[in-house]
Protein backbone atom coordinates (compact mmCIF):
# COMPACT_ATOMS: atom_id res chain seq x y z
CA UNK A 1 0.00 0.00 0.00
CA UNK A 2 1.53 3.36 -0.49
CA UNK A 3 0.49 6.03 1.98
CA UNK A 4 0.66 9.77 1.80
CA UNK A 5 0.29 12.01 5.18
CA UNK A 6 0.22 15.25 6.10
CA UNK A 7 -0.36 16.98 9.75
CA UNK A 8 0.42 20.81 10.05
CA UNK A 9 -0.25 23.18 13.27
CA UNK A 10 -0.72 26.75 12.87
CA UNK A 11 -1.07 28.46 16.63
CA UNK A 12 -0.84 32.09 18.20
CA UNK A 13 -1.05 33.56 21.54
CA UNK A 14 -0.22 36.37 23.50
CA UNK A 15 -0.33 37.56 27.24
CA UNK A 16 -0.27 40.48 29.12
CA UNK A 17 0.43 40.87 33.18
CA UNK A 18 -0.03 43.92 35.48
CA UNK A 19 1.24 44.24 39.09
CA UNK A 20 0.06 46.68 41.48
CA UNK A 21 1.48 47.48 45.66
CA UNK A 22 -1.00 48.03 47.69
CA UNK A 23 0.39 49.82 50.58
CA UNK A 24 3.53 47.92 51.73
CA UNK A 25 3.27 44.46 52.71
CA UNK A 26 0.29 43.62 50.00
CA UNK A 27 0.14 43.12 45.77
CA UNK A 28 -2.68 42.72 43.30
CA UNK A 29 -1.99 41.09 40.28
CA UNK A 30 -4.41 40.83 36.82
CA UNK A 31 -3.83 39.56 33.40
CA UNK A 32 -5.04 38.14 30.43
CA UNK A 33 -3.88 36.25 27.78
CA UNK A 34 -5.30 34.48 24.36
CA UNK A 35 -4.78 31.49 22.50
CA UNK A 36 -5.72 29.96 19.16
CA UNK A 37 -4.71 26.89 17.14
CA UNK A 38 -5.49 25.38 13.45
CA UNK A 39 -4.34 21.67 12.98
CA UNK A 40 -5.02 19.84 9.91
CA UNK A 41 -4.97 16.08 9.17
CA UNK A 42 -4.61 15.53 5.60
CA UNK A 43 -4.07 11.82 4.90
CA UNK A 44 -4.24 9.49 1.85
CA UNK A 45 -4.44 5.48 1.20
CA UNK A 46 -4.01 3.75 -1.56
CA UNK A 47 -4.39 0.05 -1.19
CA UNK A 48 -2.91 -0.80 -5.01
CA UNK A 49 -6.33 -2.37 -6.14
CA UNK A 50 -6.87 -4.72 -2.74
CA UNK A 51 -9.51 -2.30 -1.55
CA UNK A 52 -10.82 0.86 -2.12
CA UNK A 53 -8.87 3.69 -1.34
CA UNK A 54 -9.06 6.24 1.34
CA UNK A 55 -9.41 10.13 1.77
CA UNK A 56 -9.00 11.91 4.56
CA UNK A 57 -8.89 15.48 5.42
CA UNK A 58 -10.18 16.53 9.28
CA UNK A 59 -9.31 20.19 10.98
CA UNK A 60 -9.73 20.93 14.71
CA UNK A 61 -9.42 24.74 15.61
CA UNK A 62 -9.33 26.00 19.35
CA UNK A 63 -9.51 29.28 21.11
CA UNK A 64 -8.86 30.11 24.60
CA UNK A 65 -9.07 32.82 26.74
CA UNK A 66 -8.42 33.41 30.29
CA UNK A 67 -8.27 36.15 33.02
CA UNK A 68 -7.02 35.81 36.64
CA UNK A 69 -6.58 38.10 39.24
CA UNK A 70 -4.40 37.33 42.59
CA UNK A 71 -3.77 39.19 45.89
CA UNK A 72 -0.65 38.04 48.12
CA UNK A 73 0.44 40.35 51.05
CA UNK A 74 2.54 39.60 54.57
CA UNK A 75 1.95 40.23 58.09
CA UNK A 76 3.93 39.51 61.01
CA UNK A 77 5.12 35.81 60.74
CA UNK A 78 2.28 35.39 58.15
CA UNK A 79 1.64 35.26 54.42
CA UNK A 80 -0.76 34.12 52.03
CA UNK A 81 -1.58 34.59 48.54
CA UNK A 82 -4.85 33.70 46.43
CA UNK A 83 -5.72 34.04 43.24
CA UNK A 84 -8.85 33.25 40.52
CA UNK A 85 -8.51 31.78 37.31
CA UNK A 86 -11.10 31.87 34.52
CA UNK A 87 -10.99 29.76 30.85
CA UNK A 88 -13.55 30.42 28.13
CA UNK A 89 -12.92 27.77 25.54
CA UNK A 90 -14.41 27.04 22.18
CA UNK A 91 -13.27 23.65 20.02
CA UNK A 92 -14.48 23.06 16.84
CA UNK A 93 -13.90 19.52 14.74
CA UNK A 94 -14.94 19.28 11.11
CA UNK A 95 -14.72 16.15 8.99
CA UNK A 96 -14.37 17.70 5.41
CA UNK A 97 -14.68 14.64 3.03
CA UNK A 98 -17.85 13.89 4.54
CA UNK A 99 -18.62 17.49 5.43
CA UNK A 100 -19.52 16.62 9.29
CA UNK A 101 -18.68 18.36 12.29
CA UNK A 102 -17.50 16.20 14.91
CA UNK A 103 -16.94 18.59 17.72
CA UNK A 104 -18.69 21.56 18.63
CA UNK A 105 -17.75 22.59 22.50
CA UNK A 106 -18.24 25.40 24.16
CA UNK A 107 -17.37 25.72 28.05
CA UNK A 108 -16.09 27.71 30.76
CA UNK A 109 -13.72 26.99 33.77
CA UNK A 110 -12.65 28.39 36.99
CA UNK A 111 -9.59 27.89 38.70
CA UNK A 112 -8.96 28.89 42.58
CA UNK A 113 -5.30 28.72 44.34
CA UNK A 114 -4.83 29.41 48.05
CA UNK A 115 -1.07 29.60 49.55
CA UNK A 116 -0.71 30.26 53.70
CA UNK A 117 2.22 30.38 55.22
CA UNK A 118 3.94 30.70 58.91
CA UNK A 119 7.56 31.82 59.67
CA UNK A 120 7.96 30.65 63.66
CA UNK A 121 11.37 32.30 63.24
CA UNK A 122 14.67 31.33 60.81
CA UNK A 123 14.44 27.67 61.54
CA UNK A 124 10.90 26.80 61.34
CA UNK A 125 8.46 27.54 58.62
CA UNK A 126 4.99 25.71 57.78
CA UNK A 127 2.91 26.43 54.20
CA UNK A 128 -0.06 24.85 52.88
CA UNK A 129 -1.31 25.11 49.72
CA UNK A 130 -4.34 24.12 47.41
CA UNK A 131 -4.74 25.10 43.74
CA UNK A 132 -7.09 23.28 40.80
CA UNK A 133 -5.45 22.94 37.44
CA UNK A 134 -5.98 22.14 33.62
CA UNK A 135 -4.04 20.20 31.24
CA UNK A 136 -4.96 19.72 27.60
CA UNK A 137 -4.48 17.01 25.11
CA UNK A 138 -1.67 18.54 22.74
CA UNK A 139 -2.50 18.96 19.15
CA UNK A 140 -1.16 15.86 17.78
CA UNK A 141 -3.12 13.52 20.15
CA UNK A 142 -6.44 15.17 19.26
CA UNK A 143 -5.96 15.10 15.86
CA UNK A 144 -8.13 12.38 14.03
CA UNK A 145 -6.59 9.99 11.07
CA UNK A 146 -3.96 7.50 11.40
CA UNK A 147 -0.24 7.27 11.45
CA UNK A 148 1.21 4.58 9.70
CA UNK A 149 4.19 3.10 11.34
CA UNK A 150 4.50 -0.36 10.34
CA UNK A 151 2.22 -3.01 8.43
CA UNK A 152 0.98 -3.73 11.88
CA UNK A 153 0.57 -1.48 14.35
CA UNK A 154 -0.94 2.05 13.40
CA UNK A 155 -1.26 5.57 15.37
CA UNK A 156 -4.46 6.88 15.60
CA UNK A 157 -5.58 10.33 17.56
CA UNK A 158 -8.59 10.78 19.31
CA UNK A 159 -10.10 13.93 18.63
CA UNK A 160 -12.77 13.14 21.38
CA UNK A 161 -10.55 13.45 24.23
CA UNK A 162 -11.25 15.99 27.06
CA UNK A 163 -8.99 17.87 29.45
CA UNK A 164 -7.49 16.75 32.68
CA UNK A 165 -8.90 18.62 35.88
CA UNK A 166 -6.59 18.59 38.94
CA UNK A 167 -7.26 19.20 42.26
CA UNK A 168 -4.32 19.28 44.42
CA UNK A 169 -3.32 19.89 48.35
CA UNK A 170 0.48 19.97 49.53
CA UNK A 171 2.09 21.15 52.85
CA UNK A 172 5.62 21.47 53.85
CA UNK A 173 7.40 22.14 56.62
CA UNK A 174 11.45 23.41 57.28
CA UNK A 175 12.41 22.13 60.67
CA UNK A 176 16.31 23.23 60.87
CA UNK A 177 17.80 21.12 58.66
CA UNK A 178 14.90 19.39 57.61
CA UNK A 179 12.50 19.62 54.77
CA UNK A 180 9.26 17.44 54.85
CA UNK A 181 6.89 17.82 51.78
CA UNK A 182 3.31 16.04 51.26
CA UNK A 183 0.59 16.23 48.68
CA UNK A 184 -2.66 14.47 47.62
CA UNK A 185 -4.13 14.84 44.28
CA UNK A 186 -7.59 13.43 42.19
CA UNK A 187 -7.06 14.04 38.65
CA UNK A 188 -10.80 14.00 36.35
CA UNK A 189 -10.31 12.96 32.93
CA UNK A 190 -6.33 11.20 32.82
CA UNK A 191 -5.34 10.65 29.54
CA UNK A 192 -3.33 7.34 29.09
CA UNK A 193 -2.62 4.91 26.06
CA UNK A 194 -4.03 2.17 24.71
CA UNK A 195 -3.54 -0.96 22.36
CA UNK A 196 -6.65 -2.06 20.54
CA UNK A 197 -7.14 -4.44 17.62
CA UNK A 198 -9.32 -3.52 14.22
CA UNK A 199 -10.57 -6.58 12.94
CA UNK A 200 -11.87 -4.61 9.88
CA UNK A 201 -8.30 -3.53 8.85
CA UNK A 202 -6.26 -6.29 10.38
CA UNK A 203 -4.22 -3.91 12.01
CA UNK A 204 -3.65 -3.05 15.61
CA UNK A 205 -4.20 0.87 16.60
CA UNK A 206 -2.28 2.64 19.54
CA UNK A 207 -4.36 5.21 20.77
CA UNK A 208 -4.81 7.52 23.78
CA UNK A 209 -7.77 8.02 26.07
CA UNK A 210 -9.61 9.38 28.81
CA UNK A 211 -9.83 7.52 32.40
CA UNK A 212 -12.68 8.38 34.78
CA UNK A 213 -9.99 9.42 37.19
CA UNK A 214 -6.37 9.07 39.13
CA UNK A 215 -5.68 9.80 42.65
CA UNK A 216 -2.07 10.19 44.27
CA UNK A 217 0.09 11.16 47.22
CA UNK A 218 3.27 12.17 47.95
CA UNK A 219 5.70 12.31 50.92
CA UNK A 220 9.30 13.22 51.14
């Protein structure tokens, strides 16, 4: 079979950050920033007469923009800083040889952080901390088609997956000349890999996908 494939990324962003003292142990923070991405899948099969060959040509555009604003400040032996994160996010997937569209999502997100901590004096300090994060499939992983790699095993991305959400709380502590860290974390939405077989094409397909969710901890 002779195979011809083509997978380009076109992406732009931009961000902007303002600081402001308020008085003299305190700081506001806002900013904004925007991002937006074109990737194409343009692939071609031709099975040399066996069977009937293939066209494919799929595009998956994204826009994102987010605004935060955070206040940190000190007093005494104490100091904290918090912030809020917001993500307005628009994903569109179009299937052009059959002219369908096979993502259309439109969603917002917030994302809080919290950070306290206590300076008992130069040899002990305690902080904890909680924040809730976002990671997103890259490009490549969401883009639809397959890779060919070798007569049996074939790369396929899943233009259905969904971000991770992560909550996470840590706390550490500097006793002299010790350091003790621990965290906890449930992740919504893990992405991981997986082997599957396609009967249709004889050909096994290595693929990534979402979980329901991960959990963790840490101590050190």
């Amino acid at each position: 079979q002779f195979r011809k494939q083509k997978y380009s990324v076109n992406a732009f962003s931009g961000r902007i950050d303002m600081e402001k003292k308020i008085k003299e142990n305190y700081q506001l923070g806002i900013g904004a920033s925007f991002t937006k991405a074109d990737a194409i899948t343009n692939n071609f099969i031709d099975y040399r007469n066996i069977n009937t060959s293939e066209y494919f040509k799929y595009l998956f555009n994204e826009e994102n923009r987010a605004s935060y604003a955070e206040f940190s400040g000190e007093k005494d032996k104490l100091s904290f800083k918090g912030g809020l994160r917001m993500e307005a996010t628009s994903a569109n997937g179009v299937n052009h040889i059959l002219n369908e569209t096979k993502i259309k999502r439109n969603y917002v997100d917030w994302f809080p952080s919290a950070e306290i901590s206590f300076k008992q004096n130069k040899d002990y300090e305690y902080s904890l901390n909680f924040n809730r994060s976002i990671s997103r499939p890259s490009y490549g992983d969401l883009a639809s088609g397959g890779l060919y790699s070798s007569p049996y095993v074939e790369y396929e991305g899943n233009p259905n997956l969904l971000p991770t959400y992560t909550n996470t709380i840590s706390a550490s502590a500097n006793l002299k000349k010790w350091a003790l860290y621990a965290s906890v974390y449930e992740s919504k939405n893990p992405i991981g890999f997986g082997l599957f077989y396609d009967e249709t094409k004889n050909i096994s397909k290595f693929t990534t996908q979402n979980f329901d969710k991960e959990t963790g901890a840490s101590l050190g």
